[in-house]
C-alpha atoms as a PDB file:
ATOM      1  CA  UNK A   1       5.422   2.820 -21.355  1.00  0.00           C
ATOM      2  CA  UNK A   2       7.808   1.894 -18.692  1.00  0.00           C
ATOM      3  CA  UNK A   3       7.560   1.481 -15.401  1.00  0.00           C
ATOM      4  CA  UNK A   4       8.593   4.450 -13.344  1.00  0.00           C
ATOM      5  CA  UNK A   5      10.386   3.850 -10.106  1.00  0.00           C
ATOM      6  CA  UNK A   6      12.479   6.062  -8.023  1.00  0.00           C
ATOM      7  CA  UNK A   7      15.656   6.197  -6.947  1.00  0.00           C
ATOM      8  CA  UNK A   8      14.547   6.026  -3.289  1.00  0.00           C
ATOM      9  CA  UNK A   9      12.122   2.798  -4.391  1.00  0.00           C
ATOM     10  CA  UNK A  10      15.559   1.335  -5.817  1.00  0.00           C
ATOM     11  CA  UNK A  11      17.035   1.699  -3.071  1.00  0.00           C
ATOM     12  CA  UNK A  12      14.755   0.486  -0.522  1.00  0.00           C
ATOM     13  CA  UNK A  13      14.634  -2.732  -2.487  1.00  0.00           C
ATOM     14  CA  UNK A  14      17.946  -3.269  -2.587  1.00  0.00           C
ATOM     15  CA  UNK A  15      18.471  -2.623   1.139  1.00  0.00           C
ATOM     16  CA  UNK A  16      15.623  -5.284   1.558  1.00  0.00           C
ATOM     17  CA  UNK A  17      17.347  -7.945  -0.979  1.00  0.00           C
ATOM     18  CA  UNK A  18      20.555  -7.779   1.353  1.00  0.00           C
ATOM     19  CA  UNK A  19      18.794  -8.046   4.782  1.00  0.00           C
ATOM     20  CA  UNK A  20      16.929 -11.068   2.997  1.00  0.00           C
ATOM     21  CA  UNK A  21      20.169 -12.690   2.200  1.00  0.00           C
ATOM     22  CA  UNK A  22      21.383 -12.018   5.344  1.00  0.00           C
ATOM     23  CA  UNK A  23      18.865 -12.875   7.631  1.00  0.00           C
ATOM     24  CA  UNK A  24      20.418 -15.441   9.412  1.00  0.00           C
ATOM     25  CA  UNK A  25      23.489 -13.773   9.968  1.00  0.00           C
ATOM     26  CA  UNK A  26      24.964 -13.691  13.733  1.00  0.00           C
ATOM     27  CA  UNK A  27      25.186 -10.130  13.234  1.00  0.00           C
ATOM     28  CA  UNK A  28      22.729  -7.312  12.115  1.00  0.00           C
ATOM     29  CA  UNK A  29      23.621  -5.921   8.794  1.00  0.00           C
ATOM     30  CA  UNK A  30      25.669  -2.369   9.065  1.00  0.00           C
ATOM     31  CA  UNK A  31      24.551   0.602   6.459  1.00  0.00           C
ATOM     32  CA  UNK A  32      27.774   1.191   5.920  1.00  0.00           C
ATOM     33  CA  UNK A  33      27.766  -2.397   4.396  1.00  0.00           C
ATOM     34  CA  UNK A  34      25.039  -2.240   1.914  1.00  0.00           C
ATOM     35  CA  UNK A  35      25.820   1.431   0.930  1.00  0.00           C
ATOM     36  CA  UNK A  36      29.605  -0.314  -0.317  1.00  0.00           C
ATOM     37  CA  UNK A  37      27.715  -3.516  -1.656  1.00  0.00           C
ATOM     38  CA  UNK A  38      25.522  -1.523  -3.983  1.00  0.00           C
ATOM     39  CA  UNK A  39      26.927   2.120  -4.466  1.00  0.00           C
ATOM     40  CA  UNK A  40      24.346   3.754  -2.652  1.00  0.00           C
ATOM     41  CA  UNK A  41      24.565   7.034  -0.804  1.00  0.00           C
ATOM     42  CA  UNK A  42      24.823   5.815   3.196  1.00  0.00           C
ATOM     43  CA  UNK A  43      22.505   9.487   4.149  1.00  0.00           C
ATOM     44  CA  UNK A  44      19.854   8.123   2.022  1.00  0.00           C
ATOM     45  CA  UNK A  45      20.034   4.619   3.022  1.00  0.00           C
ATOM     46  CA  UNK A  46      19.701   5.799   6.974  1.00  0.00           C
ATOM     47  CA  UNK A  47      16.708   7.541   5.638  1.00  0.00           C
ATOM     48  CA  UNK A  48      14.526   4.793   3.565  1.00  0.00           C
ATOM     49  CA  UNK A  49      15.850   2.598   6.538  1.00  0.00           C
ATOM     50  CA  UNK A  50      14.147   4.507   9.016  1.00  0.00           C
ATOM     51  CA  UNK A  51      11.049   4.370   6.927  1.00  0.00           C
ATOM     52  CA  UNK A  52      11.012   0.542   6.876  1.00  0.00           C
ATOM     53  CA  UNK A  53      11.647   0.544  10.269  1.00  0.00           C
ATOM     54  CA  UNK A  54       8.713   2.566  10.936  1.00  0.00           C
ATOM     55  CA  UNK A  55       6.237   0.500   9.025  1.00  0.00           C
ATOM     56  CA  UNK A  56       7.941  -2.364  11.123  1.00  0.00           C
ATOM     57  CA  UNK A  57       9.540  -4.397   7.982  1.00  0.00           C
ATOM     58  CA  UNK A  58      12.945  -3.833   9.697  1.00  0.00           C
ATOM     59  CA  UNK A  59      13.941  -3.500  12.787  1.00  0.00           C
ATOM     60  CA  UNK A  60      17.526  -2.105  14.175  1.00  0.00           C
ATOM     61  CA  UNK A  61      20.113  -2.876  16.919  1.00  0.00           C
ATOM     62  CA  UNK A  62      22.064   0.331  18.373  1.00  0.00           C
ATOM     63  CA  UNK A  63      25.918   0.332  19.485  1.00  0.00           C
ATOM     64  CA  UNK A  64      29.384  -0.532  17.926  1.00  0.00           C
ATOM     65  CA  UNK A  65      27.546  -4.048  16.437  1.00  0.00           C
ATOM     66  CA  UNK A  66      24.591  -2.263  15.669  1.00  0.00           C
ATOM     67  CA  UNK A  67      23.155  -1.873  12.299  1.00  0.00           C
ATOM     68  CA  UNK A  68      19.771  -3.458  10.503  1.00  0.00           C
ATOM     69  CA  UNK A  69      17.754  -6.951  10.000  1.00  0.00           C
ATOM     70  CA  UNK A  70      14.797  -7.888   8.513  1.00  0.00           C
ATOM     71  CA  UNK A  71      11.783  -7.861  10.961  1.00  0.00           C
ATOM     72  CA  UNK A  72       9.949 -10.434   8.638  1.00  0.00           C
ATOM     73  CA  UNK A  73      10.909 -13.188   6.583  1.00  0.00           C
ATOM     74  CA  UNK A  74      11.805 -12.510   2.750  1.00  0.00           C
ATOM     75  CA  UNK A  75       8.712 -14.913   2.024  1.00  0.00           C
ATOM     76  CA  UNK A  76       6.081 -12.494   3.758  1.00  0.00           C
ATOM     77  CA  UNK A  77       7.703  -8.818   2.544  1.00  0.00           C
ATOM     78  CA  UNK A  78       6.422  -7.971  -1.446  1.00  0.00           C
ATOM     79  CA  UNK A  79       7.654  -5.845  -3.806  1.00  0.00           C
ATOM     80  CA  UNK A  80       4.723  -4.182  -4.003  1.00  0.00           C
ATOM     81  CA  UNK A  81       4.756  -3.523   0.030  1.00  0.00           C
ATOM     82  CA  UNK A  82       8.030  -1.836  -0.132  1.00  0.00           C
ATOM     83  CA  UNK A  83       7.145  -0.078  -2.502  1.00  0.00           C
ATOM     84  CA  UNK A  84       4.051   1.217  -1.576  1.00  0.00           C
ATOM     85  CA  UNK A  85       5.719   2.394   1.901  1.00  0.00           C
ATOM     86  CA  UNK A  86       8.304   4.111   0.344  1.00  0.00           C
ATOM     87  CA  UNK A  87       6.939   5.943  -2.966  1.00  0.00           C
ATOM     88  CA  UNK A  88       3.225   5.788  -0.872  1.00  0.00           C
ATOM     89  CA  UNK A  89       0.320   5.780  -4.230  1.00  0.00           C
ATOM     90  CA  UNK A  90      -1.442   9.134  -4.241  1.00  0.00           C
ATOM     91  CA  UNK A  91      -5.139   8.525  -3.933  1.00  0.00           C
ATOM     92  CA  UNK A  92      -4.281   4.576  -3.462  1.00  0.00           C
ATOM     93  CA  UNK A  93      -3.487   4.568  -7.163  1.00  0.00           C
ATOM     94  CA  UNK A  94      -6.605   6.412  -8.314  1.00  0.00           C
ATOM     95  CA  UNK A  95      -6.155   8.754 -11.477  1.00  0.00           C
ATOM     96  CA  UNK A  96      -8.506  11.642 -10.775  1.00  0.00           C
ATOM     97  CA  UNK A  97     -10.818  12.730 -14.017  1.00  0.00           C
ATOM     98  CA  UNK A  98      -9.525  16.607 -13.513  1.00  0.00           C
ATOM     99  CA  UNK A  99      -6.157  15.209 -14.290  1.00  0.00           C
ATOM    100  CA  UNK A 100      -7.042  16.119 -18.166  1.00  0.00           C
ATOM    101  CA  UNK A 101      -9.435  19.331 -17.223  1.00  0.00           C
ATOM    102  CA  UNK A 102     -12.298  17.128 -19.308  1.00  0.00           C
ATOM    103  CA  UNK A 103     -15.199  15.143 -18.386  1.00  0.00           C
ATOM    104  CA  UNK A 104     -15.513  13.698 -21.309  1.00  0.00           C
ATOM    105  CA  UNK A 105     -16.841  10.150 -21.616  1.00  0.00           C
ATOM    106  CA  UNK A 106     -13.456   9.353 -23.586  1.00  0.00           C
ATOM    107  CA  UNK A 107     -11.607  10.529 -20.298  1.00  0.00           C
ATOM    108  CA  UNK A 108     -13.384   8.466 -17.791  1.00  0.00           C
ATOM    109  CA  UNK A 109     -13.230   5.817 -20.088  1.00  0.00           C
ATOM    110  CA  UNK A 110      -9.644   6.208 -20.255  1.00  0.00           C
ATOM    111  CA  UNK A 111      -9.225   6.971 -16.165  1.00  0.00           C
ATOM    112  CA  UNK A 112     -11.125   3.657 -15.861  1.00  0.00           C
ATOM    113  CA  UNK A 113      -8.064   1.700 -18.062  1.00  0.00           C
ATOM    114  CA  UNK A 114      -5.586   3.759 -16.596  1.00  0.00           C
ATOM    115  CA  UNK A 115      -7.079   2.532 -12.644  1.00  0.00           C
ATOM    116  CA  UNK A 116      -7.564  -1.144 -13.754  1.00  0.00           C
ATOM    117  CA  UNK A 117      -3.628  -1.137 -15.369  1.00  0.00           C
ATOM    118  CA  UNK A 118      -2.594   0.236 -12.238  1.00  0.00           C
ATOM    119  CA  UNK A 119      -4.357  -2.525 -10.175  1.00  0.00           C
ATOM    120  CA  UNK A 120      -2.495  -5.057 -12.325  1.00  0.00           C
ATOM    121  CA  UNK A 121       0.301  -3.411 -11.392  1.00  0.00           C
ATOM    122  CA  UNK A 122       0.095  -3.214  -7.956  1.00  0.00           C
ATOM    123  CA  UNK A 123      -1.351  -6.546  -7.782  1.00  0.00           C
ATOM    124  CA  UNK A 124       1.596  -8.209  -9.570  1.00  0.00           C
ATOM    125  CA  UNK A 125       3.848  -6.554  -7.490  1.00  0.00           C
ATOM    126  CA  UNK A 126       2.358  -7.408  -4.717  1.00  0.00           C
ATOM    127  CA  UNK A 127       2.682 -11.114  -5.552  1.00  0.00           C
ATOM    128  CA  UNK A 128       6.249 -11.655  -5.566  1.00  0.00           C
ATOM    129  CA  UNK A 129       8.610 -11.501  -2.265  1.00  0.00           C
ATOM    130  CA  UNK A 130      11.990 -11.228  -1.686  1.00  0.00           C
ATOM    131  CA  UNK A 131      12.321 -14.950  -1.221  1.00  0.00           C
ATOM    132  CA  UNK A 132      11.227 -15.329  -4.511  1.00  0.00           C
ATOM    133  CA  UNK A 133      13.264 -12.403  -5.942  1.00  0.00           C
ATOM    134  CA  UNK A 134      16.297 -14.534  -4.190  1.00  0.00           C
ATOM    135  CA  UNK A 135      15.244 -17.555  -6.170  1.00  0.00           C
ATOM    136  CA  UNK A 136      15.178 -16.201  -8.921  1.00  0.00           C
ATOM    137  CA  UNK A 137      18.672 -15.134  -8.702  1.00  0.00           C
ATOM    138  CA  UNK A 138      20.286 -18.436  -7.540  1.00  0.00           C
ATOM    139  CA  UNK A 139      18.244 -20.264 -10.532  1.00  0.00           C
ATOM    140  CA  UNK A 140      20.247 -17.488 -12.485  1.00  0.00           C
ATOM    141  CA  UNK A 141      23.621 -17.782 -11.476  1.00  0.00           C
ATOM    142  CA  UNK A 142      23.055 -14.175 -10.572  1.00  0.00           C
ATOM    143  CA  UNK A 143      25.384 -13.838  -7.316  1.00  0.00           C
ATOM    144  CA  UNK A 144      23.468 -10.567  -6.460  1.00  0.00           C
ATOM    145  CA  UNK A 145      25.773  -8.506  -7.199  1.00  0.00           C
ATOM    146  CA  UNK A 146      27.622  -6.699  -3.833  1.00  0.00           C
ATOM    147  CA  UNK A 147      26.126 -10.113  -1.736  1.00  0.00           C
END
């Protein structure tokens, strides 16, 4: 089983990666810029962008310099944050038992594994920031692609 994340998730975590690496730049970072960094589709990016800025982990400057930084520091934003805001857990990650139609013990037992690997999950998301995500590229010789 893999982990399932969406496009949109992607995306947001990207856009947060380059305000991160960015974040002490003179000048806010344009959409335009990170949509040609990382191939994404600028319409979407205003969107997720708006969403971040709305559950205040960016915040934006209007006007011909205009464009996005990050609100917070890269060492106090998570994965599992952005994440969460973006691709918001139905029933905060609860599987419900009429999921399977069955009330079976075997199914609760199972909803209870399914809950507890979802808690893992979220917890070890929720563990690493973009400063470390940032680290981990530089230790890498990653150049971040598009940064």
């Amino acid at each position: 089983m893999s982990l399932k994340i969406s496009a949109k998730t992607e995306y947001a975590c990207i856009a947060i990666m380059d305000l991160a690496i960015h974040i002490n730049s003179a000048e806010p970072v344009r959409i335009r810029n990170i949509a040609e960094r990382h191939s994404v589709p600028p319409r979407f990016l205003v969107q997720i962008l708006l969403q971040l800025k709305s559950a205040d982990i960016v915040e934006s400057t209007r006007g011909a310099t205009g464009g996005y930084r990050l609100k917070k520091r890269p060492e106090d934003v998570t994965l599992g944050q952005v994440m969460n805001i973006i691709d918001a857990p139905v029933n905060n990650g609860k599987r419900t038992l009429n999921q399977t139609n069955t009330e079976s013990g075997a199914a609760i037992i199972l909803g209870n594994i399914w809950n507890d690997a979802e808690k893992c999950r979220q917890d070890f998301l929720n563990n690493i920031t973009f400063a470390d995500l940032i680290q981990r590229a530089s230790e890498n010789n990653n150049p971040l692609c598009g940064f």
